[in-house]
Protein backbone atom coordinates (compact mmCIF):
# COMPACT_ATOMS: atom_id res chain seq x y z
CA UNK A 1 -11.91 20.85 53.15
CA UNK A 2 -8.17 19.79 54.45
CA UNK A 3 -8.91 17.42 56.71
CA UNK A 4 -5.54 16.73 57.43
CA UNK A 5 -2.32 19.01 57.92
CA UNK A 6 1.47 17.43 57.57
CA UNK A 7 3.77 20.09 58.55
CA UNK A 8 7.42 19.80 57.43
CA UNK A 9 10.57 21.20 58.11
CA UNK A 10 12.96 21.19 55.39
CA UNK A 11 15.91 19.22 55.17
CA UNK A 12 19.96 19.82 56.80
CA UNK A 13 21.14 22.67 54.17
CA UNK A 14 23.98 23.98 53.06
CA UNK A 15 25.47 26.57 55.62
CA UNK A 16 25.36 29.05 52.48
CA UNK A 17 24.17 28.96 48.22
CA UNK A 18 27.23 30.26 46.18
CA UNK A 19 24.60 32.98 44.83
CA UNK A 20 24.34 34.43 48.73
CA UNK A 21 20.81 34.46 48.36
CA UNK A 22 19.16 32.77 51.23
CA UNK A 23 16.43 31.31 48.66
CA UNK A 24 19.15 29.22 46.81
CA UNK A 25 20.24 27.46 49.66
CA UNK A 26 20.33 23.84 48.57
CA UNK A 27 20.00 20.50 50.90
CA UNK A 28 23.42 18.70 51.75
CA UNK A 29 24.07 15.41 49.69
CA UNK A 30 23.68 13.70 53.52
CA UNK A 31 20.25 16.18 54.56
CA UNK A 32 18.40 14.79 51.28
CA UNK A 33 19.89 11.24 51.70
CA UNK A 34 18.43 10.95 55.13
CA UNK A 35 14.82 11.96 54.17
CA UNK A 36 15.38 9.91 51.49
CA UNK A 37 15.67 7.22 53.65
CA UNK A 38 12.94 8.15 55.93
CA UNK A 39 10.30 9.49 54.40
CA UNK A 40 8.79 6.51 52.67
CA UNK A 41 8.32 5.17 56.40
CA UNK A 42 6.90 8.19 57.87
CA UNK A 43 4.74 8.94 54.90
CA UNK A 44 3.28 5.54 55.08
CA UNK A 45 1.60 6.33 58.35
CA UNK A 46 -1.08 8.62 56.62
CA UNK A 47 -1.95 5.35 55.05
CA UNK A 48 -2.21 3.62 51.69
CA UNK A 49 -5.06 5.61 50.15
CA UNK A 50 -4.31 9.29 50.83
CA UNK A 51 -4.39 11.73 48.45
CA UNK A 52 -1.71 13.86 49.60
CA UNK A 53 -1.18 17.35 48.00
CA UNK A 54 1.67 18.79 48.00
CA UNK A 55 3.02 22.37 49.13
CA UNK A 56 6.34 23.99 49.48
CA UNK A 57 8.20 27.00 50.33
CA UNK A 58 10.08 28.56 47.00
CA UNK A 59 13.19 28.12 48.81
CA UNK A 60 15.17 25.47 47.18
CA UNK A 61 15.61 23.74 50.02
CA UNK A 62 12.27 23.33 51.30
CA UNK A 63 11.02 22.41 46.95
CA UNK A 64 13.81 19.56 47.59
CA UNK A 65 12.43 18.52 50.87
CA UNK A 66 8.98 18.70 48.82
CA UNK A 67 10.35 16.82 46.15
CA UNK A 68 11.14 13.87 48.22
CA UNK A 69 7.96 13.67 49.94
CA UNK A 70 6.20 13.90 46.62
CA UNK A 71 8.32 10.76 46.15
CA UNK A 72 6.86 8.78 49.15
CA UNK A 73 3.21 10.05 49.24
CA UNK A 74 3.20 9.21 45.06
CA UNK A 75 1.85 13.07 44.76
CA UNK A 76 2.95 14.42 41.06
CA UNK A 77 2.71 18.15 41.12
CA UNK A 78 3.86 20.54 44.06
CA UNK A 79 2.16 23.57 44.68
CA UNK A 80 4.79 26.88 45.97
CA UNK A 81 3.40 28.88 48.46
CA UNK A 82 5.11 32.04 48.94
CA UNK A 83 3.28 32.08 52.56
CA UNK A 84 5.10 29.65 53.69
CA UNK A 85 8.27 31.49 53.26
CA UNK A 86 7.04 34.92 54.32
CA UNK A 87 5.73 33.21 57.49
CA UNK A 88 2.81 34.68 56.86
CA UNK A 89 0.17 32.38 59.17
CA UNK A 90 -2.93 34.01 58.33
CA UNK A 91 -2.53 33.93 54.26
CA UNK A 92 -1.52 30.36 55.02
CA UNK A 93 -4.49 28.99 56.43
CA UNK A 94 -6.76 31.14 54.36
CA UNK A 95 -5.25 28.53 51.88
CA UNK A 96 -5.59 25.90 53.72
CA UNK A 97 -9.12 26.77 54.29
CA UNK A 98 -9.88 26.82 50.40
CA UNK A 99 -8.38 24.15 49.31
CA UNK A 100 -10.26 21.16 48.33
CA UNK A 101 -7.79 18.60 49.65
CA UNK A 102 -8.24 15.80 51.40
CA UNK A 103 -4.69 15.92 52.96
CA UNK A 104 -1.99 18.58 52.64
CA UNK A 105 1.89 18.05 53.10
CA UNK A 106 3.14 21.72 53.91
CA UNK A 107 7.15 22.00 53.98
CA UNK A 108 8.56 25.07 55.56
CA UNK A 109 10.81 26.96 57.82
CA UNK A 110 11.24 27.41 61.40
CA UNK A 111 9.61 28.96 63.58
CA UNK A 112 6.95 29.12 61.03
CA UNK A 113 6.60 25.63 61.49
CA UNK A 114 6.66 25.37 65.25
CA UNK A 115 4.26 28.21 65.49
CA UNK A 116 1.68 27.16 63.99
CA UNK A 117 1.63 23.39 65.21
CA UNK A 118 1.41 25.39 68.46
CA UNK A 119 -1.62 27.08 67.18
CA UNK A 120 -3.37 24.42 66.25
CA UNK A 121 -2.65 22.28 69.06
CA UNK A 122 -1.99 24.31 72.13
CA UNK A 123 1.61 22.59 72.40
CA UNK A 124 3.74 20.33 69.96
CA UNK A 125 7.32 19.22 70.27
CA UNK A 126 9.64 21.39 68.67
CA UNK A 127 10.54 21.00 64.74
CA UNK A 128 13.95 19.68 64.11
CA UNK A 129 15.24 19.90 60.35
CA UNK A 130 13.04 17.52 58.56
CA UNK A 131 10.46 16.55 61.29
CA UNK A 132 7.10 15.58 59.92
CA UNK A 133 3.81 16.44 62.02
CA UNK A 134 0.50 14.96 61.16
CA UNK A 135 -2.63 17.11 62.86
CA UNK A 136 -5.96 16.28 61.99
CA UNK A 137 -8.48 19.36 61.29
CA UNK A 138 -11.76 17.73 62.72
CA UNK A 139 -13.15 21.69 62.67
CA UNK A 140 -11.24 22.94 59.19
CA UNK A 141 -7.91 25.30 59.54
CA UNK A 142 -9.75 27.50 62.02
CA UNK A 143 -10.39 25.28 64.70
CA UNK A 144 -8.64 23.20 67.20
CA UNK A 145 -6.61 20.14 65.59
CA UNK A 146 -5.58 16.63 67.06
CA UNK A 147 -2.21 15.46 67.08
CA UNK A 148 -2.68 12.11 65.09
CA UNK A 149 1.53 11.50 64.57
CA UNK A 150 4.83 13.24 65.27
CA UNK A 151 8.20 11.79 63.92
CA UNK A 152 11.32 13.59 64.36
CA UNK A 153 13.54 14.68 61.39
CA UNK A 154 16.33 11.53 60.36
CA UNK A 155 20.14 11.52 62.15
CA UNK A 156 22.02 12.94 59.52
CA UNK A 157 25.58 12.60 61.05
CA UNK A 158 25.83 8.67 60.07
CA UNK A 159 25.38 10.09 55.82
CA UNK A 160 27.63 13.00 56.60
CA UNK A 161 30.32 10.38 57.08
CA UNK A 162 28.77 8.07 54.12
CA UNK A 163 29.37 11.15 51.96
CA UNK A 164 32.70 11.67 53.45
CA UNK A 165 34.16 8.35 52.52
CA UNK A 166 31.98 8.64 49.06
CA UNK A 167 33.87 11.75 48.06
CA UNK A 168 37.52 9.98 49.10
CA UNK A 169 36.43 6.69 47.27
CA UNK A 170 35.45 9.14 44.10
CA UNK A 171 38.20 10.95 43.99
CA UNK A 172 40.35 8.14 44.57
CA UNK A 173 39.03 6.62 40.95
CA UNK A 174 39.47 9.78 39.12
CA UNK A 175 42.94 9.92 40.25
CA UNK A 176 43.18 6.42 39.42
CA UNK A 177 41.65 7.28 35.39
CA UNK A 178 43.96 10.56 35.12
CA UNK A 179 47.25 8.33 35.84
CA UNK A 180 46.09 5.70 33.38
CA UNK A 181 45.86 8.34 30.52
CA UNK A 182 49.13 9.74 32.18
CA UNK A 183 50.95 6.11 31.90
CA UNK A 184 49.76 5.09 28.41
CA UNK A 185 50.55 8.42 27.36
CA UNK A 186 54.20 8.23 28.24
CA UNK A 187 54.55 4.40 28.96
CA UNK A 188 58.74 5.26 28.80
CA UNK A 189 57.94 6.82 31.98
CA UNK A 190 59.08 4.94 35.04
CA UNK A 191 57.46 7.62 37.54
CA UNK A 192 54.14 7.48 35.33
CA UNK A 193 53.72 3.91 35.84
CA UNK A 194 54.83 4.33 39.80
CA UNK A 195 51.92 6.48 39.96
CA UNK A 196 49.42 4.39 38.08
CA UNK A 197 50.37 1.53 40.94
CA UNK A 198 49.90 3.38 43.28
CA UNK A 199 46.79 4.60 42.36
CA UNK A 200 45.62 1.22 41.76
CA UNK A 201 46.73 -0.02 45.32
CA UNK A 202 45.37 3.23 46.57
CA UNK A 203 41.66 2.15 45.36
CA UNK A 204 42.06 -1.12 45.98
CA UNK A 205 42.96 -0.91 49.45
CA UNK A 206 39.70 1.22 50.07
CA UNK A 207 37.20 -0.97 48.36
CA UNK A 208 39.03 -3.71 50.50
CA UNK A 209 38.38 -1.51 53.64
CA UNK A 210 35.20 -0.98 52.79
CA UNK A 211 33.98 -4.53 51.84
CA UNK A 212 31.95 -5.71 54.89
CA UNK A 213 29.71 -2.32 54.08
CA UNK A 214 29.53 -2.51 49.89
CA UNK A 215 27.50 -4.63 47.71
CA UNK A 216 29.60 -7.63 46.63
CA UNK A 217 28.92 -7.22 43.26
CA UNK A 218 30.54 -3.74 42.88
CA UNK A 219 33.03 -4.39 44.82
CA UNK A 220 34.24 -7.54 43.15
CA UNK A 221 33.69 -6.24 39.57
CA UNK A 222 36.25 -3.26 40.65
CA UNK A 223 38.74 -5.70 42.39
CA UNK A 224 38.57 -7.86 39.52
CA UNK A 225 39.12 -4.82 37.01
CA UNK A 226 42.16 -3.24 39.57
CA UNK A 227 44.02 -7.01 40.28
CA UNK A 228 44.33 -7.77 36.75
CA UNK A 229 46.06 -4.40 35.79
CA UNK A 230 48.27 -4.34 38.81
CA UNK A 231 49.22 -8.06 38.07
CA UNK A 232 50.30 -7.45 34.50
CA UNK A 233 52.10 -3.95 35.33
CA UNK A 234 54.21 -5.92 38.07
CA UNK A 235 57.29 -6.90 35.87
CA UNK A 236 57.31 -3.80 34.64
CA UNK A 237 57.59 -1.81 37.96
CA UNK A 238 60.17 -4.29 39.06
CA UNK A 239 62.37 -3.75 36.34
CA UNK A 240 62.16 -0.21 36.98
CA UNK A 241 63.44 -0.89 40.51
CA UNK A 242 66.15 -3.12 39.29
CA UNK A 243 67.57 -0.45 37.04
CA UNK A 244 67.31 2.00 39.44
CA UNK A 245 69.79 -0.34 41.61
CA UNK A 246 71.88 -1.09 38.58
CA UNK A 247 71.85 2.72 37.98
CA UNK A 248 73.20 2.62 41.38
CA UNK A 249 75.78 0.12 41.13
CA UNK A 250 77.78 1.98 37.93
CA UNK A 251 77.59 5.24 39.94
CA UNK A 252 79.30 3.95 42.56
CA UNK A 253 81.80 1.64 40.54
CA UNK A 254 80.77 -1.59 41.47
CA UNK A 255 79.59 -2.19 38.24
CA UNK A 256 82.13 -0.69 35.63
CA UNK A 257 81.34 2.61 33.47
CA UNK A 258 81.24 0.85 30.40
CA UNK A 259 78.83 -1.52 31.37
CA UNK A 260 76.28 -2.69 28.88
CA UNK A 261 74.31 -4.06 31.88
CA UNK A 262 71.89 -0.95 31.73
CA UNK A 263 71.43 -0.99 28.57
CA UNK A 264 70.56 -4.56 28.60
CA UNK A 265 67.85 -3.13 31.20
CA UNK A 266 66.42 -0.82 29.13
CA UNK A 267 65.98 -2.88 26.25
CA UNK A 268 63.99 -5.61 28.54
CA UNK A 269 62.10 -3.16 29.86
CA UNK A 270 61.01 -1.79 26.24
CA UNK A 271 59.83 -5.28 25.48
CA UNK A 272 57.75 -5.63 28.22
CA UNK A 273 56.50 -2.05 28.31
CA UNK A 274 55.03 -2.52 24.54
CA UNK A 275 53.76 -5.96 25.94
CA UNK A 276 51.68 -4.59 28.60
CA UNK A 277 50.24 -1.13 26.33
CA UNK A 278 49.31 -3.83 23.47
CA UNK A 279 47.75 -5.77 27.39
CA UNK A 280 46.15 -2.47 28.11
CA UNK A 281 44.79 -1.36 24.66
CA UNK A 282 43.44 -4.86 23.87
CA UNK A 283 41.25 -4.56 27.53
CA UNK A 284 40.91 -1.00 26.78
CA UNK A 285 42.06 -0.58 29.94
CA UNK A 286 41.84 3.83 29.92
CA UNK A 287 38.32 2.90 29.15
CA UNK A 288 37.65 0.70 31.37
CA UNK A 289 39.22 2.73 34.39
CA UNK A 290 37.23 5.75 33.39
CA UNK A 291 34.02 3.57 33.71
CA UNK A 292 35.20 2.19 37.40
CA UNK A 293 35.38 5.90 38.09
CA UNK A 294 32.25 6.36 36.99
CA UNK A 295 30.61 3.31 39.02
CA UNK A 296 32.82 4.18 42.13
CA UNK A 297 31.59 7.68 42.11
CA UNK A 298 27.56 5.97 43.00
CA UNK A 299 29.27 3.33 46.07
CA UNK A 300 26.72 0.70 46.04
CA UNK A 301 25.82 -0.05 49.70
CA UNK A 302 24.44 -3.06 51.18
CA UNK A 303 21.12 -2.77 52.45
CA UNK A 304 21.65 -2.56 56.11
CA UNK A 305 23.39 0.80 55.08
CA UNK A 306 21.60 2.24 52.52
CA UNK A 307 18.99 2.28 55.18
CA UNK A 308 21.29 3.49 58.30
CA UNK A 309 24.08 4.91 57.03
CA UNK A 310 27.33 4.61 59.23
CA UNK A 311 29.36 6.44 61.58
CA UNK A 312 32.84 7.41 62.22
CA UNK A 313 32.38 4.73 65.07
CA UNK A 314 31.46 2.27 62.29
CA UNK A 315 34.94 3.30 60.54
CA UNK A 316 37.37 3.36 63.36
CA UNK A 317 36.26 0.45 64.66
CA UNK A 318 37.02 -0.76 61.74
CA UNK A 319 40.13 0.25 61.02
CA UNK A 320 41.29 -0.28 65.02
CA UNK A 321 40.50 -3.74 64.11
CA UNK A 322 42.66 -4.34 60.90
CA UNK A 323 45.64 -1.94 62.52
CA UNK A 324 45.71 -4.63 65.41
CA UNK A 325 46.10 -7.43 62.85
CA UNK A 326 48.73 -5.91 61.04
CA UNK A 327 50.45 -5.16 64.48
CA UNK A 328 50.29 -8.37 65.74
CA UNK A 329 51.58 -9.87 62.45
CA UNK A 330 54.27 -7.24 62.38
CA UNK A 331 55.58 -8.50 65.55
CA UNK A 332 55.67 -11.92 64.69
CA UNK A 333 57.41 -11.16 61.34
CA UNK A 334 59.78 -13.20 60.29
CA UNK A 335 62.26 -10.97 58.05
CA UNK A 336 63.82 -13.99 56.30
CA UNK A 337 60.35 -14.96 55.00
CA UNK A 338 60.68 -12.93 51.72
CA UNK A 339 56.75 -13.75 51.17
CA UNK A 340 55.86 -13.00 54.77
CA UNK A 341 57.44 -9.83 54.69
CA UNK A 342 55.88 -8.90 51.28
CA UNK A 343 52.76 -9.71 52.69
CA UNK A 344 53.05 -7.54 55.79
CA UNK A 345 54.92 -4.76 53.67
CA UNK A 346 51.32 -4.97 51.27
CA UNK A 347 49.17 -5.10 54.64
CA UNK A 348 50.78 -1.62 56.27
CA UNK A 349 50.37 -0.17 52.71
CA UNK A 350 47.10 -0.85 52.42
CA UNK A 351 46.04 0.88 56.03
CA UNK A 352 48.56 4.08 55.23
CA UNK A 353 45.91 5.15 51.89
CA UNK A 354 43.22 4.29 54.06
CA UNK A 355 44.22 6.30 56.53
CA UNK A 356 45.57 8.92 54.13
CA UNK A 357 42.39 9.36 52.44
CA UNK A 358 39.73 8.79 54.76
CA UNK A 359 41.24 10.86 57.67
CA UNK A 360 38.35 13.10 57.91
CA UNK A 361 35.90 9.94 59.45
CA UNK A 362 38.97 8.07 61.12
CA UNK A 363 39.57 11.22 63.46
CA UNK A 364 43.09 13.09 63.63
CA UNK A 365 44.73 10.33 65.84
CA UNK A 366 44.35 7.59 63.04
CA UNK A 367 44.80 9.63 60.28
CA UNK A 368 48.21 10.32 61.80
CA UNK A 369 49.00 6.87 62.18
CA UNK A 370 49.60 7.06 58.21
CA UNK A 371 52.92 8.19 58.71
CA UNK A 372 53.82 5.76 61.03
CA UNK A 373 52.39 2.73 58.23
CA UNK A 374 54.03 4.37 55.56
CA UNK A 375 57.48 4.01 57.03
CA UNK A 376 57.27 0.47 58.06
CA UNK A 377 55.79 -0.47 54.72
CA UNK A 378 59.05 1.42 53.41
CA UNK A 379 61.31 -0.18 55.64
CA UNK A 380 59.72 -3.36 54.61
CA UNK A 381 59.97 -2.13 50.94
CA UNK A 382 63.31 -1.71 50.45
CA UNK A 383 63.85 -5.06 51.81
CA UNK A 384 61.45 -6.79 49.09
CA UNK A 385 62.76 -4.71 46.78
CA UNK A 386 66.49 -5.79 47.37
CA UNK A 387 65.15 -9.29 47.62
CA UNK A 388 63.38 -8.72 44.20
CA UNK A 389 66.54 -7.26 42.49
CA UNK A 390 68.27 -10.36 43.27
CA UNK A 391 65.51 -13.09 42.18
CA UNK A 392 64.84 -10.74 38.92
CA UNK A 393 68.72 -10.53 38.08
CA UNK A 394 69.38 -14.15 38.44
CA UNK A 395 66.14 -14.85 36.25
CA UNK A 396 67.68 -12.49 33.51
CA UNK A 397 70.92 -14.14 34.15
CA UNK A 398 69.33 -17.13 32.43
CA UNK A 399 67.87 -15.11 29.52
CA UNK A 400 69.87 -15.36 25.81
CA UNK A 401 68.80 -11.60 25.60
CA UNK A 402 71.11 -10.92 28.89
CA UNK A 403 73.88 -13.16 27.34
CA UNK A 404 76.92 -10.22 27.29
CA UNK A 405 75.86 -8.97 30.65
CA UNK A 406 75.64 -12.21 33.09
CA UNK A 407 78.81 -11.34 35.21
CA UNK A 408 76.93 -7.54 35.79
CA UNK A 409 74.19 -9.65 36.64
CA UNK A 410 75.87 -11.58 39.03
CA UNK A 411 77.57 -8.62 40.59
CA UNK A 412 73.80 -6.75 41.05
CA UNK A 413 72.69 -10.45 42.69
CA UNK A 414 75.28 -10.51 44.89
CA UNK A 415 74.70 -7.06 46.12
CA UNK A 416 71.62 -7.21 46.38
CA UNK A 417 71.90 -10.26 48.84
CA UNK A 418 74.15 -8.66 50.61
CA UNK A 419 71.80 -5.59 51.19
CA UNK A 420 68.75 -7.81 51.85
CA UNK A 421 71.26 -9.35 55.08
CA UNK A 422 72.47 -6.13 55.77
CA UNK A 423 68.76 -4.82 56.02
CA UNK A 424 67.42 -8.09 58.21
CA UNK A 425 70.31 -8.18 60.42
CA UNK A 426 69.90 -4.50 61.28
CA UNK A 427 65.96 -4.89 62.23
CA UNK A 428 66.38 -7.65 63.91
CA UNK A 429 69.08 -6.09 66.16
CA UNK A 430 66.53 -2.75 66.45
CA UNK A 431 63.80 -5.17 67.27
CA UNK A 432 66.21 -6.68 69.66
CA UNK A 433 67.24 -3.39 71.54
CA UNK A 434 63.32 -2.61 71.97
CA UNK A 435 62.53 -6.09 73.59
CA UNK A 436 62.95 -5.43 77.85
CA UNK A 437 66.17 -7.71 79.16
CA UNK A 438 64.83 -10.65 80.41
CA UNK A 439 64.62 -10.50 84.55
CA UNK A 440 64.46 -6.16 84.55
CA UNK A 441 62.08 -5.01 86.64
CA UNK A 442 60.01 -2.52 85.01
CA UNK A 443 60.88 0.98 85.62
CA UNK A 444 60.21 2.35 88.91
CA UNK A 445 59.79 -1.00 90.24
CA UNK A 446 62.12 -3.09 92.32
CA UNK A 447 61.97 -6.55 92.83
């Protein structure tokens, strides 16, 4: 005889199965990640030693709500019965009366659920999605039960925005692995390897984000991974840039049409473009991104989250707090400092992709301050570029392999200096105009 009744609700599903048939209505990723969570807790309160059958609605919801408290009550098998989703009380506990169990685990739907706790105890709270209710059946399924525990279904919202930023880290990665294959593909490319940067500052400035919340050990191995290829693909991306400008300079005749200076550009940049593909296929770096994918799509969470889960709260507080930092430091900047500024330029980058790709937990106000990031960080960028350009043309100056071409060179450093003044001196006279004239009252105010 049963001497003890769990009723459960199923899990958070999906709003609708892609069949249309109510049965194949599956649990969200965050519904079975909450009872996941939970259920090993609330399960423990029928104790160590109970034999716990089993039973389940044939909706696939409710078998995957079974599933996971087969999990935490150790029970192998689960029994379906179709009672449970026709509703059908009476069938039900004529089961319930001939089974030999010590201790049944029933998941079903609602009201099914609520009515018969109701039944058996005159009154019970009401059945959220995945609430658990323990009732003792002193008299079998026909008499009057006890109420021996109640525990309400998990909080899903805090996995609903674990899965959110899952999906963006994820998808981040892939992207990440597709402009690899994309790059080493077409390495003569200049946009292909823009992407592949980006990509990999894209990642990396999530995982960064994310760092106080994910295991260190994933989250170094990946920065480890990213760093290295981002480091050796530098050169290459700021050659790119400096031929771009050089480009530039011959269109508009500060550098002569029959200048071998671009030439000299593309030759430099073929040597270091088959250095870093022999870099990349030694590491097998294509391979090695499409593993990080792999990883990154499973986030390993510390323990504090895997059993919590977080909250938008969690993630704009967050992100409030490292957009204050970069505004202060912004503020501060001094736009001589060619490594401050690269630094702050790398900083506003870094919060534009988070707030680019994790705008559905940030909220719409953040997410639209990745407009605003992305032009200071380009502001910022053509100013390190320029500043680049120069350093990179002087260092070439000094190479036998830029021997014919030094005077070009000379011209491109000299513009280039000229642009990086032309660029400070004009922020610093906008951050000038914003600053209030010392001893003006404020507006509306008289003093």
């Amino acid at each position: 005889m049963v001497k003890t009744l769990v009723l459960v609700r199923h899990g958070a599903p999906e709003a609708a199965a892609a069949s249309g048939a109510d049965l194949d209505r599956r649990l969200t990723a965050s519904g079975a990640r909450a009872l996941r969570t939970a259920y090993p807790r609330t399960f423990a309160l029928l104790g160590d030693d109970a034999q716990v059958e089993v039973w389940s609605s044939p909706a696939v919801r409710a078998l995957e709500t079974a599933d996971v408290v087969a999990a935490a009550t150790g029970a192998e098998d689960i029994e379906v019965h179709q009672s449970l989703y026709a509703q059908d009380m009476a069938a039900f506990l004529a089961e319930l009366e001939a089974s030999d169990a010590l201790v049944v685990a029933a998941v079903g739907h609602a009201p099914f659920v609520d009515n018969l706790a109701t039944r058996l105890l005159g009154q019970c709270p009401s059945f959220g999605k995945g609430t658990a209710v323990a009732i003792d059946l002193p008299d079998g399924a026909s008499g009057r039960g006890v109420l021996r525990w109640y525990v309400a279904g998990p909080e899903v919202a805090s996995w609903e925005e674990l899965a959110s930023v899952e999906r963006a880290v994820a998808l981040a990665a892939s992207d990440l692995s597709a402009h690899s294959e994309a790059f080493l593909a077409k390495p003569e490319d200049a946009e292909g390897l823009r992407q592949f940067r980006m990509g990999l500052r894209r990642v990396r400035s999530l995982l960064q984000f994310l760092a106080p919340w994910q295991t260190k050990k994933q989250n170094r191995r990946s920065e480890h991974v990213l760093k290295e290829l981002q480091v050796a693909s530098a050169r290459l991306r700021a050659l790119d840039i400096l031929s771009e400008c050089v480009d530039g300079l011959v269109e508009s005749g500060e550098l002569g049409e029959n200048s071998l200076l671009p030439m000299a550009c593309a030759k430099e940049r073929a040597l270091e473009c088959a250095s870093l593909i022999t870099d990349m296929r030694k590491r097998h770096a294509a391979k090695g991104l499409g593993k990080l994918a792999r990883d990154l799509a499973h986030l390993s969470w510390k323990s504090k989250v895997a059993e919590r889960g977080l909250t938008s709260e969690d993630f704009r507080a967050r992100f409030d707090e490292q957009f204050n930092e970069v505004d202060e430091d912004l503020f501060g900047l001094d736009l001589r400092d060619g490594d401050a500024v690269y630094v702050a330029r790398r900083d506003a980058k870094e919060m534009h992709y988070v707030a680019e790709r994790l705008g559905e937990v940030l909220g719409a106000d953040r997410a639209q301050m990745s407009e605003y990031l992305d032009e200071i960080q380009m502001e910022l960028g053509a100013l390190s570029d320029a500043r680049s350009n120069k350093q990179l043309a002087e260092e070439c100056a000094k190479s036998p392999r830029f021997r014919g071409v030094r005077a070009d060179l000379g011209v491109v450093a000299r513009d280039q200096a000229e642009v990086v003044s032309a660029i400070t001196s004009g922020l610093e006279r906008r951050e000038a105009d914003a600053r209030p004239v010392s001893g003006d009252a404020p507006e509306g105010e008289e003093g």
